[in-house]
N, C-alpha and C. Protein backbone atom coordinates (compact mmCIF):
# COMPACT_ATOMS: atom_id res chain seq x y z
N UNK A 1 136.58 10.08 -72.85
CA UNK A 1 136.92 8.69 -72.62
C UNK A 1 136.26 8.20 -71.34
N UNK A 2 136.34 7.10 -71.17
CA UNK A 2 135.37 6.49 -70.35
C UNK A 2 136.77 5.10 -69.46
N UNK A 3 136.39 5.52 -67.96
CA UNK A 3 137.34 4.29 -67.37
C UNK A 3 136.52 3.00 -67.23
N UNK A 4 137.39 2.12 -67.94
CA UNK A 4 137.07 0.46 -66.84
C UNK A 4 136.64 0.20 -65.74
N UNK A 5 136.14 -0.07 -64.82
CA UNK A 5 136.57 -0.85 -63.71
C UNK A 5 136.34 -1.97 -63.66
N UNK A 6 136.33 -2.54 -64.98
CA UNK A 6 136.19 -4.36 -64.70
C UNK A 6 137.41 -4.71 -65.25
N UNK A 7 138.61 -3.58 -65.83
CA UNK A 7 139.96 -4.24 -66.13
C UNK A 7 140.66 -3.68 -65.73
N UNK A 8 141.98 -4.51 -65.58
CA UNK A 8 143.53 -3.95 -65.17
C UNK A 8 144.42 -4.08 -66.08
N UNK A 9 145.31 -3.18 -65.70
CA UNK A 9 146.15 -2.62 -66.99
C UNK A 9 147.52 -3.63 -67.11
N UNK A 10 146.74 -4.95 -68.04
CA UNK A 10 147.68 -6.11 -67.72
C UNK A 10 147.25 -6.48 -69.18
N UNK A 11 148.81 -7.12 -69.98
CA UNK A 11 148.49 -8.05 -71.30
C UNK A 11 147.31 -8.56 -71.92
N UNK A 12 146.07 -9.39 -71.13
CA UNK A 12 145.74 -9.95 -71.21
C UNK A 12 144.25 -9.34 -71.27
N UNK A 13 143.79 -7.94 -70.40
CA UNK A 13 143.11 -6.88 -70.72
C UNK A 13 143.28 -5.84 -71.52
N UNK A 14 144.54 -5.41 -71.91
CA UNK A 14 144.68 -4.26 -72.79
C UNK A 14 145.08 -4.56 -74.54
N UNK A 15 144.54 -4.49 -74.96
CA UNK A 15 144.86 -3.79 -76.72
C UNK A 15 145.95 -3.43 -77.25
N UNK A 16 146.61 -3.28 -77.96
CA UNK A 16 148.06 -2.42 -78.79
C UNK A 16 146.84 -1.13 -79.21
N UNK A 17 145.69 -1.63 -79.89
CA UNK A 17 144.96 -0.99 -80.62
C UNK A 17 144.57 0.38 -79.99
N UNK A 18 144.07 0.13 -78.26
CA UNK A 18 143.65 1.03 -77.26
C UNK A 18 144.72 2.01 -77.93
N UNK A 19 145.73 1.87 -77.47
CA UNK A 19 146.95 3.15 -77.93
C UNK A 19 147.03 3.48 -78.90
N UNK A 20 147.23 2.79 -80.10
CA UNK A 20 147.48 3.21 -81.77
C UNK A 20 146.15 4.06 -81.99
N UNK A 21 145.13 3.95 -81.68
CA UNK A 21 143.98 4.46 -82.18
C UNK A 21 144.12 5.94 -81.17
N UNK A 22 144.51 6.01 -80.17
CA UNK A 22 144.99 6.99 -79.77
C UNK A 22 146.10 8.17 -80.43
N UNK A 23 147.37 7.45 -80.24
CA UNK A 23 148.59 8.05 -80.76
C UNK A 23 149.18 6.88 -81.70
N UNK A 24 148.83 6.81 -83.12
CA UNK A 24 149.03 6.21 -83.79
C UNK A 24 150.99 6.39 -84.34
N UNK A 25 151.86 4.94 -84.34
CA UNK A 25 152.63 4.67 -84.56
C UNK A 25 152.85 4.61 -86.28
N UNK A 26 154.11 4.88 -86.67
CA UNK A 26 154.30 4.66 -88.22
C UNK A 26 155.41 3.38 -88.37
N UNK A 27 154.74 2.47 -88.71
CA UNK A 27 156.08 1.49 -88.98
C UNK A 27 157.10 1.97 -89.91
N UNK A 28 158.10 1.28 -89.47
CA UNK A 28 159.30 1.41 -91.18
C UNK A 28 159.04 0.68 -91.77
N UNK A 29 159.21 0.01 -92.76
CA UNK A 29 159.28 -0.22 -94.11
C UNK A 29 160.44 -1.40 -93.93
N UNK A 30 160.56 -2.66 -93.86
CA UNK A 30 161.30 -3.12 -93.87
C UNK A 30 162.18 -3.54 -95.07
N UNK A 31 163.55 -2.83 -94.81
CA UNK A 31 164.26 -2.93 -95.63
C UNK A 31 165.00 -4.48 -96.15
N UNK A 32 164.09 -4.52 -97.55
CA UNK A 32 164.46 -5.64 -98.09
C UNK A 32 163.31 -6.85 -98.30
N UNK A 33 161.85 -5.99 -97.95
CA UNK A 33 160.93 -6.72 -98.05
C UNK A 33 160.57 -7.63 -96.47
N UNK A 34 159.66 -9.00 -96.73
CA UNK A 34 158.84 -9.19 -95.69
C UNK A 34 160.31 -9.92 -94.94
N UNK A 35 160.23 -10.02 -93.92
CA UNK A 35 161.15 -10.59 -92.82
C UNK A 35 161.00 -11.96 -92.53
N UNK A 36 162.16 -12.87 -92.37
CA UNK A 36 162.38 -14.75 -92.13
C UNK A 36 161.24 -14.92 -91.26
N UNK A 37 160.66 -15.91 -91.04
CA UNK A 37 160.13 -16.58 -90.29
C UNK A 37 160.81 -16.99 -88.61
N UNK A 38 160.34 -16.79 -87.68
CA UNK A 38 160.96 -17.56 -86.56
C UNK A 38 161.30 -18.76 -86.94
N UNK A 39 162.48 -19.33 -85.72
CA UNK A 39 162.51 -21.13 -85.99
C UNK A 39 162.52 -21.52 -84.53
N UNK A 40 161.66 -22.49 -84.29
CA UNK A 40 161.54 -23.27 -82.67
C UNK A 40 162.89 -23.94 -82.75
N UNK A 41 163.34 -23.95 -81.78
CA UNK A 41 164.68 -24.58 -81.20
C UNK A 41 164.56 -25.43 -80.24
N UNK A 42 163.73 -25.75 -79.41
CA UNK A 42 163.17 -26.35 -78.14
C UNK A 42 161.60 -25.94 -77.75
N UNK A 43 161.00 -27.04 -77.67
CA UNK A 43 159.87 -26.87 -76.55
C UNK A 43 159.65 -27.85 -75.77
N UNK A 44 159.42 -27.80 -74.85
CA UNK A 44 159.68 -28.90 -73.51
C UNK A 44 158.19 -28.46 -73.12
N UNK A 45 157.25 -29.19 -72.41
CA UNK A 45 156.18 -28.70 -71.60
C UNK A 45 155.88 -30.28 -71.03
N UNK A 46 155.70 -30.09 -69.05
CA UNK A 46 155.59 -30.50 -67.90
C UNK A 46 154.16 -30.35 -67.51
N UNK A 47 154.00 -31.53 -66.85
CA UNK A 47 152.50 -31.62 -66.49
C UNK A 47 152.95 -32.27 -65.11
N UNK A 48 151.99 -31.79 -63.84
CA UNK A 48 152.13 -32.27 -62.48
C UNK A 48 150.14 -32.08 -62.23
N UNK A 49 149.41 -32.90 -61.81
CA UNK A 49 148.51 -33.43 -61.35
C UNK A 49 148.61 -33.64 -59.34
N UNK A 50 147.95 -32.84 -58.63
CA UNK A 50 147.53 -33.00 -57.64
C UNK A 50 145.95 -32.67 -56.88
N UNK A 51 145.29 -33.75 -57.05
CA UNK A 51 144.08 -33.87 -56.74
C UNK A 51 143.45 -33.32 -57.93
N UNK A 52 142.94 -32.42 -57.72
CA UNK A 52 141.99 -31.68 -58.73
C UNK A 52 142.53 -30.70 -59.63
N UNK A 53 143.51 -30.49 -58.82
CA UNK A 53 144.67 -29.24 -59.21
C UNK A 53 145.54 -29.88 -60.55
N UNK A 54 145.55 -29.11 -61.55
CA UNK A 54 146.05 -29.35 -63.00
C UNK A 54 147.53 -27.86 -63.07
N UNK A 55 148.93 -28.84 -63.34
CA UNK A 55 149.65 -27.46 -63.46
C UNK A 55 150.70 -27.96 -64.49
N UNK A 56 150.82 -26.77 -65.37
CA UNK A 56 151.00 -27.63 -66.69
C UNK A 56 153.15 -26.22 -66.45
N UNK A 57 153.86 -26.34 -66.99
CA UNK A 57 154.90 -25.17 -67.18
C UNK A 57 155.24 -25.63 -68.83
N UNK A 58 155.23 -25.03 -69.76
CA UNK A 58 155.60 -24.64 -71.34
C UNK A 58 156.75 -24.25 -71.12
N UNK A 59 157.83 -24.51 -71.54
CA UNK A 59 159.33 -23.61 -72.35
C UNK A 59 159.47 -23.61 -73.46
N UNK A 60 159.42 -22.18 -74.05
CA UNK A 60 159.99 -22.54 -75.66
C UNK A 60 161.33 -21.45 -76.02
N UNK A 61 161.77 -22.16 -77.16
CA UNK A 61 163.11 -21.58 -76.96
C UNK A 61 163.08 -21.26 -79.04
N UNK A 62 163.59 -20.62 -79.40
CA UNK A 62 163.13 -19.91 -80.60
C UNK A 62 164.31 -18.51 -81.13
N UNK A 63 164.63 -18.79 -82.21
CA UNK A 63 165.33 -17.70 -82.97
C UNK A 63 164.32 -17.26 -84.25
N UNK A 64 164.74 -15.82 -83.35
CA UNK A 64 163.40 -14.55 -84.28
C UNK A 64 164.13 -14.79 -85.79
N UNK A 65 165.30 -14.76 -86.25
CA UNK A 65 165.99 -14.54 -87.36
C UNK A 65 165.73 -13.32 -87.91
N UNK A 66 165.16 -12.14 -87.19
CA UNK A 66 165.26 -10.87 -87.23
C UNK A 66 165.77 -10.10 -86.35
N UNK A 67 167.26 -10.44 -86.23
CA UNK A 67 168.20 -9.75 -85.45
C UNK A 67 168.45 -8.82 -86.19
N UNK A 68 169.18 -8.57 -87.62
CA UNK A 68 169.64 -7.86 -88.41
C UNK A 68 169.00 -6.41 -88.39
N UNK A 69 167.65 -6.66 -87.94
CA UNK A 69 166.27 -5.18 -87.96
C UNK A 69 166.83 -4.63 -87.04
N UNK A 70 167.60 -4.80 -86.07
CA UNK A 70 167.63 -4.12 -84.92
C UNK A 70 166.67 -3.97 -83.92
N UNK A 71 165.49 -4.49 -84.64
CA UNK A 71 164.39 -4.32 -83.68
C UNK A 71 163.67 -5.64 -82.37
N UNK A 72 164.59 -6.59 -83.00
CA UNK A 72 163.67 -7.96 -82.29
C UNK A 72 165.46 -8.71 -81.63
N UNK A 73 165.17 -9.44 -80.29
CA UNK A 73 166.27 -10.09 -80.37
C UNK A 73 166.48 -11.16 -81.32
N UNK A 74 167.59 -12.10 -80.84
CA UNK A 74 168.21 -12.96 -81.84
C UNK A 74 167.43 -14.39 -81.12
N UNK A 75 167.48 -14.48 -79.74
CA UNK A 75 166.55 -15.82 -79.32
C UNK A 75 166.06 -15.07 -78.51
N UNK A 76 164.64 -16.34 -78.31
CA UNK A 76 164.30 -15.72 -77.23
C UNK A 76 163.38 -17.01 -76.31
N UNK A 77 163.61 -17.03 -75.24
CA UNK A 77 162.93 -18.01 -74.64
C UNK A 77 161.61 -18.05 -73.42
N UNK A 78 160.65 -18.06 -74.10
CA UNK A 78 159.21 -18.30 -73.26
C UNK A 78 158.76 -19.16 -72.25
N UNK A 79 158.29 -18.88 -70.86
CA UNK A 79 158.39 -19.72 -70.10
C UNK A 79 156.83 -19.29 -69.64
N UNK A 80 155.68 -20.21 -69.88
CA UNK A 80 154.08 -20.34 -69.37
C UNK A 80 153.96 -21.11 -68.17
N UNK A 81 153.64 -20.95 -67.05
CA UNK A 81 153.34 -21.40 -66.14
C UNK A 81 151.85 -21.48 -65.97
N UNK A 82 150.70 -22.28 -65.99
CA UNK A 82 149.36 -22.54 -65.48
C UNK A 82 149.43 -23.33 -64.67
N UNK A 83 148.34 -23.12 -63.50
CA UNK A 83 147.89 -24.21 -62.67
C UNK A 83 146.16 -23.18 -62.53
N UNK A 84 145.93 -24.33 -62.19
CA UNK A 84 144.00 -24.27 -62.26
C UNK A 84 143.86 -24.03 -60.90
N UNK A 85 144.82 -24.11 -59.73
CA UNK A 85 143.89 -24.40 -58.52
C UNK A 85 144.61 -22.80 -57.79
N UNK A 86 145.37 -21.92 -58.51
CA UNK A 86 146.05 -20.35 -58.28
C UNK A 86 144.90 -19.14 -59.04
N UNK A 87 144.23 -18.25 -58.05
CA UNK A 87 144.29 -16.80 -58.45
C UNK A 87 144.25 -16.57 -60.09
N UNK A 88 145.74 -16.54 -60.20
CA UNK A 88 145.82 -15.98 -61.53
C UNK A 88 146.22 -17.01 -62.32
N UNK A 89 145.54 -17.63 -62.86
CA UNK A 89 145.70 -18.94 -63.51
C UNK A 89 146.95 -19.05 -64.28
N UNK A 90 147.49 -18.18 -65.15
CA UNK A 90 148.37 -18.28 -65.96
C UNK A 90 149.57 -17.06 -65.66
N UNK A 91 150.76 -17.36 -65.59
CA UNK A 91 151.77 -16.39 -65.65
C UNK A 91 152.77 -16.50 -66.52
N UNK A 92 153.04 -15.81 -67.09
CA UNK A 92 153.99 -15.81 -68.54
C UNK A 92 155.24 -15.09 -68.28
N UNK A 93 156.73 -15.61 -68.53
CA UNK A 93 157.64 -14.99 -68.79
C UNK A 93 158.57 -15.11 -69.90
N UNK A 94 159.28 -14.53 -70.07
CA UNK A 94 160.40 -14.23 -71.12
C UNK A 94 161.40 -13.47 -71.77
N UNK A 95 162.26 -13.89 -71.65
CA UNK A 95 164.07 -13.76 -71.46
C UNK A 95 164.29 -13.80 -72.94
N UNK A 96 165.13 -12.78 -73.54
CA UNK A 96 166.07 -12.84 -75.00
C UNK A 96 167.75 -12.87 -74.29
N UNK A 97 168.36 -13.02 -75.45
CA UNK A 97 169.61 -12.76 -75.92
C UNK A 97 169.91 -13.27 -76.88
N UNK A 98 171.16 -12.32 -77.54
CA UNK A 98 171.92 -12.43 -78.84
C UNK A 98 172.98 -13.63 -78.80
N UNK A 99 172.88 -14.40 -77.74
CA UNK A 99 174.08 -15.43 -77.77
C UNK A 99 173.49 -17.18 -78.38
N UNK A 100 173.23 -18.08 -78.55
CA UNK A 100 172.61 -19.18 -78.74
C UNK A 100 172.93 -19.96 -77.23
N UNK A 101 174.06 -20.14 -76.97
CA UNK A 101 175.02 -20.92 -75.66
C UNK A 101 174.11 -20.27 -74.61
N UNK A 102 173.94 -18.92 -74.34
CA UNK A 102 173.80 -18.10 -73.68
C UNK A 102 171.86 -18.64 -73.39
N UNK A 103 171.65 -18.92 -74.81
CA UNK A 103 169.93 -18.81 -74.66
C UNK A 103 169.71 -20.02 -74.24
N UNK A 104 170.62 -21.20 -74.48
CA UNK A 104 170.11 -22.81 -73.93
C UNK A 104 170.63 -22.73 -72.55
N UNK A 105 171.17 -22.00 -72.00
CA UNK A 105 171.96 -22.10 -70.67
C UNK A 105 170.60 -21.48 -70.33
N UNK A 106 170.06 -20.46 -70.47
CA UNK A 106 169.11 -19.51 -69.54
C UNK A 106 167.98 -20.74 -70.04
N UNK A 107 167.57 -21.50 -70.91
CA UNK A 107 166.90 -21.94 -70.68
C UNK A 107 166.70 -23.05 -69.90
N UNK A 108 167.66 -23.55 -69.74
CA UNK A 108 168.08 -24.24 -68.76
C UNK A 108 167.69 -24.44 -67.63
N UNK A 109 168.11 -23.13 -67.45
CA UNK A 109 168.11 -22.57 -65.90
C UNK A 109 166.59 -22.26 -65.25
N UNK A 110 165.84 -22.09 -66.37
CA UNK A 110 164.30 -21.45 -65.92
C UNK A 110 163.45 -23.31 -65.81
N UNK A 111 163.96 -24.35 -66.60
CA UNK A 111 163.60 -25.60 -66.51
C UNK A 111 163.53 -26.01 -65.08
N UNK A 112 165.30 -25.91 -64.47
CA UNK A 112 165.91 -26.58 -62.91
C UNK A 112 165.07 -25.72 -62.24
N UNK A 113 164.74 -24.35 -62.46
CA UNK A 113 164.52 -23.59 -61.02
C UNK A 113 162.37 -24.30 -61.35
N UNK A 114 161.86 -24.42 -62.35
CA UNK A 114 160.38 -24.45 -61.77
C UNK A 114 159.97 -26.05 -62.31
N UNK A 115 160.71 -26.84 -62.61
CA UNK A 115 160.41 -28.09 -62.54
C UNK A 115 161.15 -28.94 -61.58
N UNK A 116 160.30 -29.61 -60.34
CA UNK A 116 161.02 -30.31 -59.27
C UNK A 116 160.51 -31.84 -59.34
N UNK A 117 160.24 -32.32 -58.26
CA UNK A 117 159.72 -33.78 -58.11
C UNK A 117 158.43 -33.76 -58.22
N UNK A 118 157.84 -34.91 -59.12
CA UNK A 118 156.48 -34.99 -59.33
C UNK A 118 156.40 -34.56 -60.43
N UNK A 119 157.09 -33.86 -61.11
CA UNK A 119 156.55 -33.33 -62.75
C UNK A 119 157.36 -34.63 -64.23
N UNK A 120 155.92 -34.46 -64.66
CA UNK A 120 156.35 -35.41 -65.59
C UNK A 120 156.41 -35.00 -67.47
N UNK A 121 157.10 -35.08 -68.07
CA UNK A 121 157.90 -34.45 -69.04
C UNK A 121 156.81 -35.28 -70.24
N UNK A 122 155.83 -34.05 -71.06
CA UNK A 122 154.65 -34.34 -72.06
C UNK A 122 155.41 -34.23 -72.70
């Protein structure tokens, strides 16, 4: 094998594939055939403009409807942060839980804490 040094071992550089082709995984078989579709519940996305500087924050808020698998939560809520004039242009987070109350409250909460004055609601 052969190292990188033009990547870091971050989402956005690495593969699933790098590994599977390595130590290949066996899925199960989902019992009962192909699995529901997600459903969007909320998306909100903020745009703030200073000078040249472009900074946009995404929330989305979403039930997998593959709770039952055991394998995925029940919501889950995505929070994208870009600005053009930062390093690392884009930073991504995201929070589950099995509650609904629970998932609009946390989403909530990630809205108040990174949208302040000056941002205007796309």
């Amino acid at each position: 094998m052969q190292e990188r040094k033009d990547k870091k071992p971050t989402e956005s550089d690495i593969r699933v594939s790098q590994l599977t082709d390595i130590c290949p995984f066996e899925e199960e078989a989902a019992a009962g055939g192909a699995m529901e579709k997600s459903t969007v519940l909320e998306r909100k996305v903020y745009k703030k403009v200073s000078g040249e500087k472009v900074m946009l924050h995404k929330f989305l808020l979403w039930k997998t409807n593959k709770e039952q698998s055991g394998r995925y939560p029940a919501f889950v809520i995505y929070h994208t942060d870009f600005s053009s004039g930062r390093k690392d242009l884009l930073k991504r987070d995201m929070l589950y839980t099995s509650d609904e109350q629970q998932a609009r409250e946390m989403l909530a909460a990630e809205i108040a804490d990174n949208v302040k004055k000056g941002w205007e609601e796309v």
